[in-house]
Each structure stands twice: as structure tokens, then as C-alpha cells.
C-alpha atoms as a PDB file:
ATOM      1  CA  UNK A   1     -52.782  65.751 -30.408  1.00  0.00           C
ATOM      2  CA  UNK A   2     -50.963  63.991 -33.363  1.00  0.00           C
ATOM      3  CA  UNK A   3     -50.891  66.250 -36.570  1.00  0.00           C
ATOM      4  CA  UNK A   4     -52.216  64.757 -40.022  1.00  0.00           C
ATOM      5  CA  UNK A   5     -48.743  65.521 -41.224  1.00  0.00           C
ATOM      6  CA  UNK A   6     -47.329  63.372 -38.824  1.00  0.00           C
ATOM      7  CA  UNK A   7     -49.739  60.461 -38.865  1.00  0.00           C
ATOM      8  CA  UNK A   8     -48.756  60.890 -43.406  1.00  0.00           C
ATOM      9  CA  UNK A   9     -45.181  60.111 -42.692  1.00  0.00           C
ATOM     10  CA  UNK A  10     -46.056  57.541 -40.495  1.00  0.00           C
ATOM     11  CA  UNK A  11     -47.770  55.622 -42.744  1.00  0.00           C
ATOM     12  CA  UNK A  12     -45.490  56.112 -45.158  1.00  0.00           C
ATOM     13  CA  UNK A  13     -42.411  54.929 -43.583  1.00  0.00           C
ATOM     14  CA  UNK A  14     -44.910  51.579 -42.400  1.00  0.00           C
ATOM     15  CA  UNK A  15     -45.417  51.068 -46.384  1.00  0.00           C
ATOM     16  CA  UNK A  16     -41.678  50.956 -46.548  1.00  0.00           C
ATOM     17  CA  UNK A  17     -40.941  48.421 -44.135  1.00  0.00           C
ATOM     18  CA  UNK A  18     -43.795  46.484 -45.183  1.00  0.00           C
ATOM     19  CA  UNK A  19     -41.940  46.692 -49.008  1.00  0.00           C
ATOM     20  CA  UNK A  20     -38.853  45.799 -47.677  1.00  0.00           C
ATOM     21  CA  UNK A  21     -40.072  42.824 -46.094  1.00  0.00           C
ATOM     22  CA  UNK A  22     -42.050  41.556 -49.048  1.00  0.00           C
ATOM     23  CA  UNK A  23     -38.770  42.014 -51.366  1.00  0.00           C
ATOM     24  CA  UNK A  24     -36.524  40.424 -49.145  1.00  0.00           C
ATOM     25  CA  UNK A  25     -37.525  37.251 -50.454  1.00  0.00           C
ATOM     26  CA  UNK A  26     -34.747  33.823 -50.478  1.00  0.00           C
ATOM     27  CA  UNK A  27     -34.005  34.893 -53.905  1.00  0.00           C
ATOM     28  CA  UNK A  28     -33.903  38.911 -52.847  1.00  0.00           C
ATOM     29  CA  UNK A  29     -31.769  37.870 -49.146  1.00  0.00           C
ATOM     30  CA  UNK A  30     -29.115  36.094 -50.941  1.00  0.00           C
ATOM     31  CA  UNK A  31     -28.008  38.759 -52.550  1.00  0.00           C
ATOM     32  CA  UNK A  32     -27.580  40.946 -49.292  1.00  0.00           C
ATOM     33  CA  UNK A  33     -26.005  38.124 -47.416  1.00  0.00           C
ATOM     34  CA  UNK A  34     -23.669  37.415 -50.559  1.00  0.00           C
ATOM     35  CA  UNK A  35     -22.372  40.938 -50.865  1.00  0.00           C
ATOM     36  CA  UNK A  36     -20.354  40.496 -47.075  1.00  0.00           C
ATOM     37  CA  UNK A  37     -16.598  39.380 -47.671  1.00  0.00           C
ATOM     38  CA  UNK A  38     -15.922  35.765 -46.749  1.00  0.00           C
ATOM     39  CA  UNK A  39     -13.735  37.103 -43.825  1.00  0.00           C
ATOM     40  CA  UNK A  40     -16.228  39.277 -42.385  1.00  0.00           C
ATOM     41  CA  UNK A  41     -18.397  36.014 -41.566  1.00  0.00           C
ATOM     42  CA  UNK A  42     -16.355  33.341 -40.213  1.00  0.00           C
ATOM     43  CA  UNK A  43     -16.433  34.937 -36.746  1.00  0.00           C
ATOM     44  CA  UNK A  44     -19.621  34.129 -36.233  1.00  0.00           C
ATOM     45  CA  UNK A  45     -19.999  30.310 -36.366  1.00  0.00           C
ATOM     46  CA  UNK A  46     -17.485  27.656 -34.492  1.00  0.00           C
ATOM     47  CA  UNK A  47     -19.229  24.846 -36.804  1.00  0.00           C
ATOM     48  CA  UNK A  48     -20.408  26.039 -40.036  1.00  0.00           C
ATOM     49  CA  UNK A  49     -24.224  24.499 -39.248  1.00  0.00           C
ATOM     50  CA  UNK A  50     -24.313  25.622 -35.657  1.00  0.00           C
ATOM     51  CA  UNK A  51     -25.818  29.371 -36.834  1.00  0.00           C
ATOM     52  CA  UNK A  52     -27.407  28.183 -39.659  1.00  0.00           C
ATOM     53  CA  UNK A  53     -31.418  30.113 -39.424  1.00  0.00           C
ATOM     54  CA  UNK A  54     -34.275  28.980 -41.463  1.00  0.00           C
ATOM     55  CA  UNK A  55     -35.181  31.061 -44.604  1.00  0.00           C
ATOM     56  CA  UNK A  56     -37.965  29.146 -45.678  1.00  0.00           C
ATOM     57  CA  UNK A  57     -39.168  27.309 -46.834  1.00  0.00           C
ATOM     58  CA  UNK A  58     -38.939  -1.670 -68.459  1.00  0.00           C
ATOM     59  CA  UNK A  59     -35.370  -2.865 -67.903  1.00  0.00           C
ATOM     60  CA  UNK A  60     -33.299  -5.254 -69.357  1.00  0.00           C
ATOM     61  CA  UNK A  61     -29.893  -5.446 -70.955  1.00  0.00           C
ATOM     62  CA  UNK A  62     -28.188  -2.311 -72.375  1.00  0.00           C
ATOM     63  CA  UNK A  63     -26.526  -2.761 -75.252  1.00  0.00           C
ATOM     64  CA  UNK A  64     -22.544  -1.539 -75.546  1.00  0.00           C
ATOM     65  CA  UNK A  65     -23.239   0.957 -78.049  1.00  0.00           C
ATOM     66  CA  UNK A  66     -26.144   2.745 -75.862  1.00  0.00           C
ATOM     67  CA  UNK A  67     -23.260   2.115 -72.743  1.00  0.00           C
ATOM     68  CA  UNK A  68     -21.149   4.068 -74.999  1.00  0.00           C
ATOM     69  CA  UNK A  69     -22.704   7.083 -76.252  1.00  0.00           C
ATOM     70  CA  UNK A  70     -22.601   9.274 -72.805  1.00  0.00           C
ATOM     71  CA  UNK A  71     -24.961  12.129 -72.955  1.00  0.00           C
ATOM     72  CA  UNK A  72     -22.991  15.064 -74.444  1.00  0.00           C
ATOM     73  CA  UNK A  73     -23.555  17.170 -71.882  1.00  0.00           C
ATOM     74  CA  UNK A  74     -21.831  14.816 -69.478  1.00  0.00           C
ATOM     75  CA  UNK A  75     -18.075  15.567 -70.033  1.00  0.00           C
ATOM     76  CA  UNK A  76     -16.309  14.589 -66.963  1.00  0.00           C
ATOM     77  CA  UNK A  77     -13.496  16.452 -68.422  1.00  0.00           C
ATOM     78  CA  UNK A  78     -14.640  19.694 -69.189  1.00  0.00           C
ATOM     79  CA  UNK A  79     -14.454  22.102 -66.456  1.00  0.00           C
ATOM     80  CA  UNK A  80     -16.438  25.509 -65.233  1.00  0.00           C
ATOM     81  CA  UNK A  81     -16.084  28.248 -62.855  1.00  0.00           C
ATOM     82  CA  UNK A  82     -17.865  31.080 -61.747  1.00  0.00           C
ATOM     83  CA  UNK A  83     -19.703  32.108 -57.890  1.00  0.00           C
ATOM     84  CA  UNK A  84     -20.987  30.308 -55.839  1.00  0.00           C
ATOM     85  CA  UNK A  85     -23.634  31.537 -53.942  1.00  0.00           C
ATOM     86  CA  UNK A  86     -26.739  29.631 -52.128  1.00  0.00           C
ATOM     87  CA  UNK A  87     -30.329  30.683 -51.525  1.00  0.00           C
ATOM     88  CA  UNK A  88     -32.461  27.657 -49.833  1.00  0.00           C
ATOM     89  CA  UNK A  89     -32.781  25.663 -47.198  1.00  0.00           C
ATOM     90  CA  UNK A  90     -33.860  22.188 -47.366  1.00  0.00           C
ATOM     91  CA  UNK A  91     -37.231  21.527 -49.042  1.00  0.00           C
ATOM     92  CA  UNK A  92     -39.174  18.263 -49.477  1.00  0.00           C
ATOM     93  CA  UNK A  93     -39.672  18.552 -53.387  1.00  0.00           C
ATOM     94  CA  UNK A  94     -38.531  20.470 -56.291  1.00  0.00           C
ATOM     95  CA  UNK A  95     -42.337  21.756 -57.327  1.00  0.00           C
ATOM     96  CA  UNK A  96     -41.631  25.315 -56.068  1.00  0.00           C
ATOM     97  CA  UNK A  97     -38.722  26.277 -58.075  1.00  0.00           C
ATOM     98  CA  UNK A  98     -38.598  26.234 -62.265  1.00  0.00           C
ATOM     99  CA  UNK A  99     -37.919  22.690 -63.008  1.00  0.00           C
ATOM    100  CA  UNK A 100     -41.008  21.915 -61.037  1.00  0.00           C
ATOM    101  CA  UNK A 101     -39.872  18.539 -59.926  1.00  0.00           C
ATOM    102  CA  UNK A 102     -42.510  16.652 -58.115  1.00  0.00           C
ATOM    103  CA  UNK A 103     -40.457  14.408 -56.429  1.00  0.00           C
ATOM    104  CA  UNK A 104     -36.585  14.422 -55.319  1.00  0.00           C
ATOM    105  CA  UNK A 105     -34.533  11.919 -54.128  1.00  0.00           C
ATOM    106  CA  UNK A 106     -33.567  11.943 -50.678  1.00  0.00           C
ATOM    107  CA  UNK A 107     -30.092  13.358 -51.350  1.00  0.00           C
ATOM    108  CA  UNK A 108     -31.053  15.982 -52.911  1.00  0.00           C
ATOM    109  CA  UNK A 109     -33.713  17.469 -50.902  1.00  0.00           C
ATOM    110  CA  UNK A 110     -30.766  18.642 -49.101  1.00  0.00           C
ATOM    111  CA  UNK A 111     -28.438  19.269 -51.951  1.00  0.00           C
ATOM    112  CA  UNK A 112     -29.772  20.767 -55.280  1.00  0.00           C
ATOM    113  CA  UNK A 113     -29.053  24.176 -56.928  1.00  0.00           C
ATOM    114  CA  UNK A 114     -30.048  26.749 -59.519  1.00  0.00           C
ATOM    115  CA  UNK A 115     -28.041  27.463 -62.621  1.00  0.00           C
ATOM    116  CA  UNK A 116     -27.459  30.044 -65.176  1.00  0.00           C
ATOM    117  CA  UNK A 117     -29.435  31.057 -67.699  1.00  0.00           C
ATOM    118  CA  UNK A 118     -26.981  29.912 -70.346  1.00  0.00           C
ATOM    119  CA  UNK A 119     -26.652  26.542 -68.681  1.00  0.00           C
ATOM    120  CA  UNK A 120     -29.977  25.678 -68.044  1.00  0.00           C
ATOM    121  CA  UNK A 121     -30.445  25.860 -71.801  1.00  0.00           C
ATOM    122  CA  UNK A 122     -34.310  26.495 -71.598  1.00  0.00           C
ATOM    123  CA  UNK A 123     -35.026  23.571 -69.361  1.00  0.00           C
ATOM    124  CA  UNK A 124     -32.760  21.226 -70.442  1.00  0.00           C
ATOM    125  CA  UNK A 125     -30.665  21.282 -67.698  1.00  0.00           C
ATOM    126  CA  UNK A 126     -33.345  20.306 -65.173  1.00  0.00           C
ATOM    127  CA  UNK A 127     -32.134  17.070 -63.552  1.00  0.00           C
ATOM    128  CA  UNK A 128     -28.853  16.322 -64.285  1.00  0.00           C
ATOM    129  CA  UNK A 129     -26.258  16.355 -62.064  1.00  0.00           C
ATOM    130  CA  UNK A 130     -23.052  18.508 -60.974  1.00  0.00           C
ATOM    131  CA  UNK A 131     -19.797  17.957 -59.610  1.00  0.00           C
ATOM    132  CA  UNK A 132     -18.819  21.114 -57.368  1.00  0.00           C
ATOM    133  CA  UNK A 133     -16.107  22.195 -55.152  1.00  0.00           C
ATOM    134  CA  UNK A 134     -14.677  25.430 -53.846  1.00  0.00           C
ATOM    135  CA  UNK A 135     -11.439  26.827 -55.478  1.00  0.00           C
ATOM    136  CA  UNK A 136     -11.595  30.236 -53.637  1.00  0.00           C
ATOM    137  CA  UNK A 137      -8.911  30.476 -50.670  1.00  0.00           C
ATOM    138  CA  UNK A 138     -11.458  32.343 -48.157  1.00  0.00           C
ATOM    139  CA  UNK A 139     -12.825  28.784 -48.374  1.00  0.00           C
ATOM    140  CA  UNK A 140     -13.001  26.688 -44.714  1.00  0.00           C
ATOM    141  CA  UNK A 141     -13.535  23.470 -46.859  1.00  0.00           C
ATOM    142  CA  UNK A 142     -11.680  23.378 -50.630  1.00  0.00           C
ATOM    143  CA  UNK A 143     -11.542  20.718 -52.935  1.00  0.00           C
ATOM    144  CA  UNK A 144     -13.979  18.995 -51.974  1.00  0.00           C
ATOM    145  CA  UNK A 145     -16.405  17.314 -54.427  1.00  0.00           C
ATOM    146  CA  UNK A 146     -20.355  17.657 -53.823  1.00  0.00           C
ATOM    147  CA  UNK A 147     -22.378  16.175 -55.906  1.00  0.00           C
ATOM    148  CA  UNK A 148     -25.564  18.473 -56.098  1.00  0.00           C
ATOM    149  CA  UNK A 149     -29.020  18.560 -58.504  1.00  0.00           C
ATOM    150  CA  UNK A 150     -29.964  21.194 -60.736  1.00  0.00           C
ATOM    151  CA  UNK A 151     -33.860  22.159 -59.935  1.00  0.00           C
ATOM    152  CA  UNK A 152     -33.631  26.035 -60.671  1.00  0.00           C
ATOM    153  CA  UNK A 153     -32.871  28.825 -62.574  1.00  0.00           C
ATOM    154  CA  UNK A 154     -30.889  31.435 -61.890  1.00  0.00           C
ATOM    155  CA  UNK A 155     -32.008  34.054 -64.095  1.00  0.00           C
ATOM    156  CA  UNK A 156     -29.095  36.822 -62.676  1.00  0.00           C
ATOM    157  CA  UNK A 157     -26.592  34.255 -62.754  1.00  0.00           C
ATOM    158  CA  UNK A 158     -23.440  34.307 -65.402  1.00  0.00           C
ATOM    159  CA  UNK A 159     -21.937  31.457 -66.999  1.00  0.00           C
ATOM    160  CA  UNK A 160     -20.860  28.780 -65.092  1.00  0.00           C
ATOM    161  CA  UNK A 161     -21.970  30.507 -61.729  1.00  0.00           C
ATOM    162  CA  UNK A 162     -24.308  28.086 -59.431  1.00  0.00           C
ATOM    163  CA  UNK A 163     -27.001  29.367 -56.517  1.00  0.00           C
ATOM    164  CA  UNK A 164     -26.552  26.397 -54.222  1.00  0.00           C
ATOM    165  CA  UNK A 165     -28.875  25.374 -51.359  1.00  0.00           C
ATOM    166  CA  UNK A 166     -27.612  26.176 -48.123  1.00  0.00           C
ATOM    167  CA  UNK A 167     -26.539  22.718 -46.707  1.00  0.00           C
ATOM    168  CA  UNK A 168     -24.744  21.961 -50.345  1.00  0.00           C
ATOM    169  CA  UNK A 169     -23.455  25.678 -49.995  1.00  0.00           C
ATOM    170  CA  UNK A 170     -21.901  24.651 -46.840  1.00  0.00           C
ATOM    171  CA  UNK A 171     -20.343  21.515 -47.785  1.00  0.00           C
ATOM    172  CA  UNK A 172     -18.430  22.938 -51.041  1.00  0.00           C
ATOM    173  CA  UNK A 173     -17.137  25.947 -48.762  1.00  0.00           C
ATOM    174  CA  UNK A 174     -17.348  25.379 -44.849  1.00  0.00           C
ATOM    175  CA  UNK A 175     -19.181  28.641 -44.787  1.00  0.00           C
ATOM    176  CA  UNK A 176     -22.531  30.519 -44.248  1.00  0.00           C
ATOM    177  CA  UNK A 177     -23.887  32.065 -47.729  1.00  0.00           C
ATOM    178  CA  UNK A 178     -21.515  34.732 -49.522  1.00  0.00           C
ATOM    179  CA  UNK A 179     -20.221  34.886 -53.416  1.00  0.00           C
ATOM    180  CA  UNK A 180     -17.134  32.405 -53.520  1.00  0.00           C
ATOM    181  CA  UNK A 181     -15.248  31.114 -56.451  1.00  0.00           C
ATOM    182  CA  UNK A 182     -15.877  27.732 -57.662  1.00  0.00           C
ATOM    183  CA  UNK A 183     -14.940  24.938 -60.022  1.00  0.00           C
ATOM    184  CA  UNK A 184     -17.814  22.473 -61.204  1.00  0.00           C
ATOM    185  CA  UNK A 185     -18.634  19.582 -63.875  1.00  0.00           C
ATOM    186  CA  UNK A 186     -21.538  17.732 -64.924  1.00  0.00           C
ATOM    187  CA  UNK A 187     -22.044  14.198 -63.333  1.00  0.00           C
ATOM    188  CA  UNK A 188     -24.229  11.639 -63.158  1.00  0.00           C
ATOM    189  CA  UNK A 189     -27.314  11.411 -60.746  1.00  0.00           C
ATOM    190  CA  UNK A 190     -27.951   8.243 -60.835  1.00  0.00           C
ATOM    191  CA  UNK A 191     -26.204   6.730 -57.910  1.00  0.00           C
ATOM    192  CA  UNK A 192     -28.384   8.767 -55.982  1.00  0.00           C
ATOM    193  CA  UNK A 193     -32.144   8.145 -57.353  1.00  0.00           C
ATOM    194  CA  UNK A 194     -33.864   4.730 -56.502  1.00  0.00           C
ATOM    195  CA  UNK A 195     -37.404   3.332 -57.293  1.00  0.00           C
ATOM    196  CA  UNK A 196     -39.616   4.429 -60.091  1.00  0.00           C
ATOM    197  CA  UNK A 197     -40.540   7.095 -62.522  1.00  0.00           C
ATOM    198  CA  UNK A 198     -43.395   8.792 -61.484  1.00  0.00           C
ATOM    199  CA  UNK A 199     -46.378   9.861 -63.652  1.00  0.00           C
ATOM    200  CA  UNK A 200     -47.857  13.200 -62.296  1.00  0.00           C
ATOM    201  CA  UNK A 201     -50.701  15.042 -64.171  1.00  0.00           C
ATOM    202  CA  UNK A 202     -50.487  19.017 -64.485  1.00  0.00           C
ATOM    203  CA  UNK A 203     -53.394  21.325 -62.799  1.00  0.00           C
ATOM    204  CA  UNK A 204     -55.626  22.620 -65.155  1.00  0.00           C
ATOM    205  CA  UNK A 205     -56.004  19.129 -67.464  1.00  0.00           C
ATOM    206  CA  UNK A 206     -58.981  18.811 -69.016  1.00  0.00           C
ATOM    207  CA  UNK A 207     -60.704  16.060 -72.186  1.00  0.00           C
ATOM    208  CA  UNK A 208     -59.058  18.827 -74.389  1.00  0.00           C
ATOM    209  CA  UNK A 209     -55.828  19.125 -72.727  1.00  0.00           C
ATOM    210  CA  UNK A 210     -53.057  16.877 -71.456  1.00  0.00           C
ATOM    211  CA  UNK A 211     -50.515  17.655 -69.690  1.00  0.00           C
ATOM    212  CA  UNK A 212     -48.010  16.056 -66.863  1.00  0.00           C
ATOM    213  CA  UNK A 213     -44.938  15.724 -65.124  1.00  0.00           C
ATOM    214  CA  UNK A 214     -42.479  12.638 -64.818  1.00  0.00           C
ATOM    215  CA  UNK A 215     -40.121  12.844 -61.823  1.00  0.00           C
ATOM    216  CA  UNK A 216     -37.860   9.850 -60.363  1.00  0.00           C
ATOM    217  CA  UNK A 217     -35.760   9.543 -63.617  1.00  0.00           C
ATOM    218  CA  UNK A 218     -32.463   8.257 -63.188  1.00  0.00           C
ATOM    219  CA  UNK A 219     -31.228  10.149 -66.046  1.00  0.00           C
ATOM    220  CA  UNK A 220     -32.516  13.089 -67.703  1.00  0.00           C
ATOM    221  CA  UNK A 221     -35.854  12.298 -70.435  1.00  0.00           C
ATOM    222  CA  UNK A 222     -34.283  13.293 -73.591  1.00  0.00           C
ATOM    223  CA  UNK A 223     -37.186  12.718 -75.571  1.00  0.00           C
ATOM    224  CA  UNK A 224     -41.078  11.118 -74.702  1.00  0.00           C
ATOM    225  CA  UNK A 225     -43.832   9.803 -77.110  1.00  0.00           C
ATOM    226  CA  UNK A 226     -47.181   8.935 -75.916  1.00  0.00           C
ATOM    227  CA  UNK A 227     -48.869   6.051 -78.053  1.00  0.00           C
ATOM    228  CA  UNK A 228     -46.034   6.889 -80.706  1.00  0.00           C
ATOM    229  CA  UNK A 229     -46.567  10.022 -80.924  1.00  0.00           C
ATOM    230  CA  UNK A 230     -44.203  12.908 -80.189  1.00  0.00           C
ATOM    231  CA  UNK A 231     -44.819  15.270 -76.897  1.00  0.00           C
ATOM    232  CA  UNK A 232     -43.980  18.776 -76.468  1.00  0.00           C
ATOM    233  CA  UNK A 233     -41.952  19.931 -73.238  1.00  0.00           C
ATOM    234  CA  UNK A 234     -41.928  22.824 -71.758  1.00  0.00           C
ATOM    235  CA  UNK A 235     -39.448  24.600 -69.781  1.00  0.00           C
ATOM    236  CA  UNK A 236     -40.737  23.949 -66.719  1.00  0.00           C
ATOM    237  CA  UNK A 237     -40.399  20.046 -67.139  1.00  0.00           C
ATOM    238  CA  UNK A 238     -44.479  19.296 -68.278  1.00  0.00           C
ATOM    239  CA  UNK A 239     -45.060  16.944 -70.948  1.00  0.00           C
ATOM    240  CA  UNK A 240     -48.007  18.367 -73.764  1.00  0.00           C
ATOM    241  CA  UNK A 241     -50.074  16.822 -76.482  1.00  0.00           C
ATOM    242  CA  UNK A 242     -52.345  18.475 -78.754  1.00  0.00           C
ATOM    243  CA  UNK A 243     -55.672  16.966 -79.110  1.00  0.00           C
ATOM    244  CA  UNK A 244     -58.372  15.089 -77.146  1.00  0.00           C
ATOM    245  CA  UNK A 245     -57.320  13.212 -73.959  1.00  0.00           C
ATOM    246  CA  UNK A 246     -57.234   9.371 -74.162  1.00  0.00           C
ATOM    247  CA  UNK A 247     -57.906   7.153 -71.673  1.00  0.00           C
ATOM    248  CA  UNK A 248     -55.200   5.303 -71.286  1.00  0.00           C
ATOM    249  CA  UNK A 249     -51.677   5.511 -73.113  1.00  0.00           C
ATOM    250  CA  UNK A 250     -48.357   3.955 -74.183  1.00  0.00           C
ATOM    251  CA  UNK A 251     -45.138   5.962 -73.080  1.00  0.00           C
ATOM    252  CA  UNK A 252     -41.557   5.802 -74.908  1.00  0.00           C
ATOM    253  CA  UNK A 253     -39.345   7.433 -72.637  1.00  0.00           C
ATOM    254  CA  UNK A 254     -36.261   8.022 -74.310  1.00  0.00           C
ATOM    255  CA  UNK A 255     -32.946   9.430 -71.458  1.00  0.00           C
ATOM    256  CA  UNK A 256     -30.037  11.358 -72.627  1.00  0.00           C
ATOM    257  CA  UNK A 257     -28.062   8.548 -73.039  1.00  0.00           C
ATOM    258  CA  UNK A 258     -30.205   7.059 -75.675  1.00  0.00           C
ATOM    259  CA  UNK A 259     -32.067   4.203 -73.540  1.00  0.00           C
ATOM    260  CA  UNK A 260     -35.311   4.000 -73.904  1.00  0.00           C
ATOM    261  CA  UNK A 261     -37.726   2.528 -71.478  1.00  0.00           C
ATOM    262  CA  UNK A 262     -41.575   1.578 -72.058  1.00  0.00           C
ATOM    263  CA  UNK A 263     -44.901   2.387 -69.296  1.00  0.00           C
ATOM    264  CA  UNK A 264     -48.656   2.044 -69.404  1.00  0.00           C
ATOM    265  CA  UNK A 265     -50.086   5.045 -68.354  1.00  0.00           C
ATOM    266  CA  UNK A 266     -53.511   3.932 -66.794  1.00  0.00           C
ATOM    267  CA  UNK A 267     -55.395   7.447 -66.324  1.00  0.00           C
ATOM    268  CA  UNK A 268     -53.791  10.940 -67.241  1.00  0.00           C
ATOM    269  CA  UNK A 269     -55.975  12.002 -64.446  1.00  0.00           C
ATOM    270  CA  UNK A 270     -54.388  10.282 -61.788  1.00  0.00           C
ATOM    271  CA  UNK A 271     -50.564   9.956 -59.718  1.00  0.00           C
ATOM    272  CA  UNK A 272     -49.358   6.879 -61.125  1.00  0.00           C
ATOM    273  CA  UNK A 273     -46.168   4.758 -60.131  1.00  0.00           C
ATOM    274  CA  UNK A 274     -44.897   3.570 -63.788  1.00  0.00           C
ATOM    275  CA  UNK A 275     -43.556   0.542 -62.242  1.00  0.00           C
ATOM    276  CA  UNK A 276     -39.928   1.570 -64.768  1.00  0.00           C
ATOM    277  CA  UNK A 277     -36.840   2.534 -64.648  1.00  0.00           C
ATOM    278  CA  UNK A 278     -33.518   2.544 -66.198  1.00  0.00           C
ATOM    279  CA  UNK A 279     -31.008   0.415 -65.712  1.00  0.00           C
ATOM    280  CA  UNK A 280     -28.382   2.127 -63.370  1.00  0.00           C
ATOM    281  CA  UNK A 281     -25.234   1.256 -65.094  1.00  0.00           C
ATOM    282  CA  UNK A 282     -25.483   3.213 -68.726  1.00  0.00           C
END
């Protein structure tokens, strides 16, 4: 016969495992498979991909002063470093993670990353573009420029560290997901992102509450106004305004760069192509 007691410790060391499992989320993982030395791991792939397992899962001319005033957080010049570490596998939009992006471009389904807290400057961040490569001599691959897009938060993260997805992971290091150091910059997205903006309206609208997403921008919004009125943005990339619904609206989408395109929004019920976009050579 099976004593009580033993059937209590049982069940307690099932709770455990079941714990474990539930913690041991992408996020949770990481930092386990992060914490092995480079050199511990490169015996175990011949071609970095070949182990890889599955974790989860209104235009018209610009003018030159507009061409001129780059976005200030695009310096080209002005480096950063910190880890590199990775966390995803490929996904087919950004909606999961804290930008909420409802739409990515091809690219970077397959190469986006979180950043720091101090980086993603409340939202802001959500978007744009950077310029990585691996500076760190355990490094298979170094040097190499990978243009990746920021879609996440890292909330443990320091300065200038990035949480890469694992495809983008491999392609700045030649290696499976550890801590390495790297060297990044901001860049540009925009060679990447074709078509439209997108007009996507938020769960839980109602005649008394308006709220949506915009994805498909070829630069980050900066600014948006809704029949000339300012919006509110939240963190998470959704677009507010106080008051009653209207039926149909006016958008002033205003990028980084200062360019400013115009839309017709036809329901803020609806998934709506804008039919805009801005020009790709600010």
C-alpha cells in the first residue's frame, strides 16, 4: 500500500515540475540558455541553423528642408554596445509582444528584437530600425551588419543591450542563443517596408471610445491628429481620443522626419487599407 505521506510528496514534487514548466517561458528560457559560455555551445551545431528547435511561437514631393531634418534619433554616427542575447523564433506579426504591431514586413518577421528599457523610451522606440553586429571574439560571424526591427521591450535589459530573435541572433553571431557583446546603431527601416499604412481598430472600442493601431509605416508616426485634432498614444503603439466616436475621420500622420501624410478613415470599426504612404527617399 502507498502511505499518505508518500502520495504528499508526490504531489508536491508534480506541482514543481508543473511550475517549472509554466516559468520557463521564451522570455524565462533565454536566460538559462544565455548563461552557457559561447565555447561551451559551438560543439553542437556544424551549421548554426541545423540545431536550431522551435520555442514558440498621400505622396508627393518632399521638400529639401523635410529631406534634411533626419529624425534625431537616427544618428548613423553614434554608436552602442551592450549583450546580445535572443529570445524568439520567427512569428507572423508583432501583436504579441509590447509594441503590438499588427502587421510586419516580411523581413522582419524573421528579424526584429526587444530593447532596453532606457531605449525604448516609453514606446517611442517601437518601429525604428537598428544596425547590429557582433564585436565579441567567441563570435562565428563578426562584423557583420543586420539590420533588425525593434517590436519589444526588454524590461531586464541595460543600456544599449538588445534581445534579438533567434534567426537575427544567428546572423549577427553565427551562434545558437548565449549573452555576446555587441555594437549597434539606429537605421532606417524603410528599405524594407512596402505597401500601405494600415488602419486597425483596438478591442474593446465602443460610441464612447476610440481607439486603434496603424502598422505598415515606413518611418516611425511621430505625431497623429484625427479631424485636426490631437491623439493620445500609448505605449503599446494605440492611438486614443477622448469623446464620442465619429463616423468617419480625417488623419494627419505626421513621421519622425517631419513628413506628413493625409488618409480618410472610412469606419473606426473596421481594418482599413489607408491607400498612403511616405515617400521612401526622406
Amino acid at each position: 500500500m502507498i502511505s499518505s505521506t508518500f502520495t504528499t510528496k508526490l504531489g508536491l514534487v508534480l506541482l514543481a515540475l508543473v511550475a517549472l514548466n509554466v516559468n520557463v517561458s521564451a522570455r524565462s528560457s533565454r536566460n538559462l540558455l544565455q548563461d552557457t559560455p559561447a565555447a561551451d555551445l559551438t560543439q553542437y551545431f556544424d551549421s548554426p541553423s541545423s540545431e536550431e528547435p522551435r520555442v514558440e511561437k498621400a505622396e508627393g514631393p518632399i521638400s529639401a528642408a523635410i529631406r534634411q531634418s533626419a529624425a534625431s534619433w537616427l544618428k548613423e554616427t553614434e554608436k552602442f554596445y551592450g549583450d546580445g542575447t535572443a529570445y524568439s523564433d520567427t512569428v507572423e506579426s508583432g501583436k504579441s509582444f509590447a509594441c503590438s504591431m499588427r502587421e510586419l514586413a516580411p523581413t522582419f518577421t524573421r528579424n526584429f528584437a526587444a530593447i532596453n528599457s532606457e531605449q525604448w523610451e516609453n514606446g517611442n522606440s517601437c518601429g525604428r530600425c537598428i544596425k547590429a553586429r557582433c564585436v565579441d571574439d567567441r563570435c562565428l560571424v563578426k562584423n557583420e551588419d543586420v539590420l533588425v526591427q525593434v517590436v519589444d521591450l526588454c524590461p531586464e535589459c541595460s543600456k544599449g543591450d538588445v534581445d534579438f530573435s533567434f534567426g537575427a541572433y544567428e546572423d549577427v553571431t553565427g551562434l545558437w542563443p548565449h549573452r555576446l557583446n555587441i555594437e549597434w546603431e539606429w537605421a532606417s527601416c524603410a528599405p524594407e517596408i512596402e505597401g500601405t499604412i494600415k488602419f486597425w481598430p483596438k478591442d474593446g472600442i465602443n460610441p464612447w471610445f476610440t481607439a486603434f493601431y496603424l502598422s505598415n509605416s515606413r518611418y516611425p508616426i511621430k505625431s497623429l491628429k484625427l479631424n485636426g485634432v490631437e491623439l493620445d498614444r500609448s505605449p503599446f503603439q494605440f492611438w486614443t481620443q477622448h469623446g464620442s466616436m465619429p463616423e468617419s475621420g480625417e488623419l494627419e500622420i505626421t513621421a519622425d522626419s517631419g513628413a506628413v501624410v493625409k488618409a480618410q478613415v472610412k469606419s473606426f470599426w473596421d481594418t482599413q487599407d489607408l491607400q498612403i504612404q511616405f515617400p521612401a527617399d526622406i
